[in-house]
C-alpha atoms as a PDB file:
ATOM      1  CA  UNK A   1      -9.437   4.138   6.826  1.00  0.00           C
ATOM      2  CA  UNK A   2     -12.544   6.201   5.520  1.00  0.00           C
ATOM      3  CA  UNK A   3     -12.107   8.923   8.654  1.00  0.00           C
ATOM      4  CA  UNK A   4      -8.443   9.495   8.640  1.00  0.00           C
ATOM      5  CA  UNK A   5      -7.950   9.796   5.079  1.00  0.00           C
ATOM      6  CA  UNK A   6     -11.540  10.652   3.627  1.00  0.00           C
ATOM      7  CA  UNK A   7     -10.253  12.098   0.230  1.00  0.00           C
ATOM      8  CA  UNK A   8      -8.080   9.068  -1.045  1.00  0.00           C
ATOM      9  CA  UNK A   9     -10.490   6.540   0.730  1.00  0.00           C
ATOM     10  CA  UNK A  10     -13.704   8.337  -1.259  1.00  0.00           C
ATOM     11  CA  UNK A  11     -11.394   8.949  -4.620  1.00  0.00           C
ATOM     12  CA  UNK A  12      -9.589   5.297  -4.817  1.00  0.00           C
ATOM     13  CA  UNK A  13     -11.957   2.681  -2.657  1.00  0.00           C
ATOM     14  CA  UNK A  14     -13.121   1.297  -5.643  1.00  0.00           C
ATOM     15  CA  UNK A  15      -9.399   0.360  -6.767  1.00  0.00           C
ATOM     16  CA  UNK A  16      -8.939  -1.686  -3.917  1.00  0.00           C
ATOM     17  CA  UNK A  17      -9.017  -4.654  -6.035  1.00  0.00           C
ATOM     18  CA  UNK A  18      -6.324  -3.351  -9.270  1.00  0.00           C
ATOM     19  CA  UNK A  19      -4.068  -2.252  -6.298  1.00  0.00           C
ATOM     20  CA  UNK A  20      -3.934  -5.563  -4.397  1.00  0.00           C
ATOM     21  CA  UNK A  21      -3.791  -7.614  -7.812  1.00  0.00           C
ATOM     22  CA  UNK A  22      -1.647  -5.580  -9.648  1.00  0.00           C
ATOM     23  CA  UNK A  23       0.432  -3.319  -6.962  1.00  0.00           C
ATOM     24  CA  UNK A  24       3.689  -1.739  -8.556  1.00  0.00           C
ATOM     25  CA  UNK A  25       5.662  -2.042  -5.447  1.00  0.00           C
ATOM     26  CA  UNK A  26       4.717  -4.495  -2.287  1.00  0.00           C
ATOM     27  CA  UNK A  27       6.772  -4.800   0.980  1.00  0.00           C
ATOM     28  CA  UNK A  28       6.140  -6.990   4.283  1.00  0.00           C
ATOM     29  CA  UNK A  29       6.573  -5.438   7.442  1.00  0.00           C
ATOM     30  CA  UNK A  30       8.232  -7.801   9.752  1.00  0.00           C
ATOM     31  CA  UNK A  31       7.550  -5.871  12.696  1.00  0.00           C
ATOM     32  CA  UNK A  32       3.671  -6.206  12.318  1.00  0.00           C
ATOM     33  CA  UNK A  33       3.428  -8.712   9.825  1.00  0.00           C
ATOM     34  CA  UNK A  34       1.133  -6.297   7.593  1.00  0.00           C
ATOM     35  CA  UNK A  35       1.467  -6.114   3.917  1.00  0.00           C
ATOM     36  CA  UNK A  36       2.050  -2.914   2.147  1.00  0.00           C
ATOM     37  CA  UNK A  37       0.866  -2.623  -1.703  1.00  0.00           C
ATOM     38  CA  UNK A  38       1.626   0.582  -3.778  1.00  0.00           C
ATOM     39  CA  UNK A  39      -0.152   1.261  -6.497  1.00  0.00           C
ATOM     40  CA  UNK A  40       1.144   4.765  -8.780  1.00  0.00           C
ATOM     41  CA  UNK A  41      -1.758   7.217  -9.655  1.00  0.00           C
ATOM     42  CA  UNK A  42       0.630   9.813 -10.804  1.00  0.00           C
ATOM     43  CA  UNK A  43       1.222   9.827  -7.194  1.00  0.00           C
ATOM     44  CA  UNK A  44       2.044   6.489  -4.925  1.00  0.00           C
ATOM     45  CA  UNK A  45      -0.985   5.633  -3.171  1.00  0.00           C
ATOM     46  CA  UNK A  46      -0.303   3.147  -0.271  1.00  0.00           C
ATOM     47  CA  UNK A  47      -2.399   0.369   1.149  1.00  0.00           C
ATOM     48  CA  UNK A  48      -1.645  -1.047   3.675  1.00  0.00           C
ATOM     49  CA  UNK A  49      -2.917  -4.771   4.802  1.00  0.00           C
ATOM     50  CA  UNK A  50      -3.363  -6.623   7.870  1.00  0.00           C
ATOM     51  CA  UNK A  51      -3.998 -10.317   9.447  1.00  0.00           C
ATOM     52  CA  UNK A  52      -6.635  -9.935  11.928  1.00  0.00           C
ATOM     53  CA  UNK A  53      -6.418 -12.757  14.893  1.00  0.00           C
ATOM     54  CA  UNK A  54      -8.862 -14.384  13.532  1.00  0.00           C
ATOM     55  CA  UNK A  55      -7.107 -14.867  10.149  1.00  0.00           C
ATOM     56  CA  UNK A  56      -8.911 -12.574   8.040  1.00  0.00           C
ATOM     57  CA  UNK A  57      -7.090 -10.113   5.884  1.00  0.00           C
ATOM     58  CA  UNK A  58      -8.412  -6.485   6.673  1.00  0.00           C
ATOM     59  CA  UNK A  59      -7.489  -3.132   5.064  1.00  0.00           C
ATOM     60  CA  UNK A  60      -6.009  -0.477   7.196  1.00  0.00           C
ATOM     61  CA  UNK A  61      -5.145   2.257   5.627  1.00  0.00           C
ATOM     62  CA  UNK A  62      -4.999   4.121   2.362  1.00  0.00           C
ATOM     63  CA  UNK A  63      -3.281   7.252   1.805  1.00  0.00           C
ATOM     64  CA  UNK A  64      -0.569   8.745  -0.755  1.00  0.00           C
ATOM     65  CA  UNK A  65       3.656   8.204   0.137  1.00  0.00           C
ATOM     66  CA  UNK A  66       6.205  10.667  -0.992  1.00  0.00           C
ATOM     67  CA  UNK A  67       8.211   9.758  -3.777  1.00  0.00           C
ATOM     68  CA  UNK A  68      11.188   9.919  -1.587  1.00  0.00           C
ATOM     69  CA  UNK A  69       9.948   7.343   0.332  1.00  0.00           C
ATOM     70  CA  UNK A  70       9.236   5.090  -2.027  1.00  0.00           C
ATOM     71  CA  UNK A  71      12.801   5.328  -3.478  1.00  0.00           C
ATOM     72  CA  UNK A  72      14.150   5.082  -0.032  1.00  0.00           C
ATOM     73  CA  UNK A  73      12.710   1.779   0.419  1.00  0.00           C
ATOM     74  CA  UNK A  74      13.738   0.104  -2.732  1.00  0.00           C
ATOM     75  CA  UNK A  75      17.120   1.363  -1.988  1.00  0.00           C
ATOM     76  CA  UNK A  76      17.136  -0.060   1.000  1.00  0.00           C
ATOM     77  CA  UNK A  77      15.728  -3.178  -0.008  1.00  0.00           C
ATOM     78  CA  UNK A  78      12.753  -2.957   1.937  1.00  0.00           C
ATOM     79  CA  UNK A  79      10.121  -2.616  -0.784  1.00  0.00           C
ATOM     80  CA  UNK A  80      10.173  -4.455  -4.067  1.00  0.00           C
ATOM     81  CA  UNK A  81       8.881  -3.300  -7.367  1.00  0.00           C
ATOM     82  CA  UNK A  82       6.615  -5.535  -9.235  1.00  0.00           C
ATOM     83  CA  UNK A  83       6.646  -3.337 -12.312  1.00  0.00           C
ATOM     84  CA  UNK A  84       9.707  -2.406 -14.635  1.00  0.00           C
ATOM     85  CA  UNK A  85      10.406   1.439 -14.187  1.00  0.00           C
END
């Protein structure tokens, strides 16, 4: 997470927690079973969780989505917003 997207990683780590209590959109990937939380920082900042085999919940990844993508998703029912917008 930290090498392929140093800048959010160093800039939002520490809001792991507010994102993953407190996301304003969340979606579960069927394919993978991970779980998606997006949190808005004037941008959408995506992180993305997975089970581990061993039943642990580990973070992946943590970068910004386009707004376009975001929308696209509700649209399509794919990603639900928490929040009212």
């Amino acid at each position: 997470m930290a090498k392929e997207h140093f800048c959010e990683f160093n800039r939002f780590y520490d809001k792991i927690p507010l994102i993953l209590s407190s996301p304003d959109y969340v979606r579960l990937k069927k394919d993978d079973g991970s779980i998606e939380y997006i949190k808005t920082f004037g941008k959408h900042l995506k992180l993305a969780v997975r089970v581990a085999g061993d039943g642990k919940y580990y973070a992946r990844s943590l970068y910004f989505i386009e707004t376009d993508r975001v929308e696209n998703l509700v649209r399509k029912g794919e990603l639900k917003a928490l929040t009212s917008r």
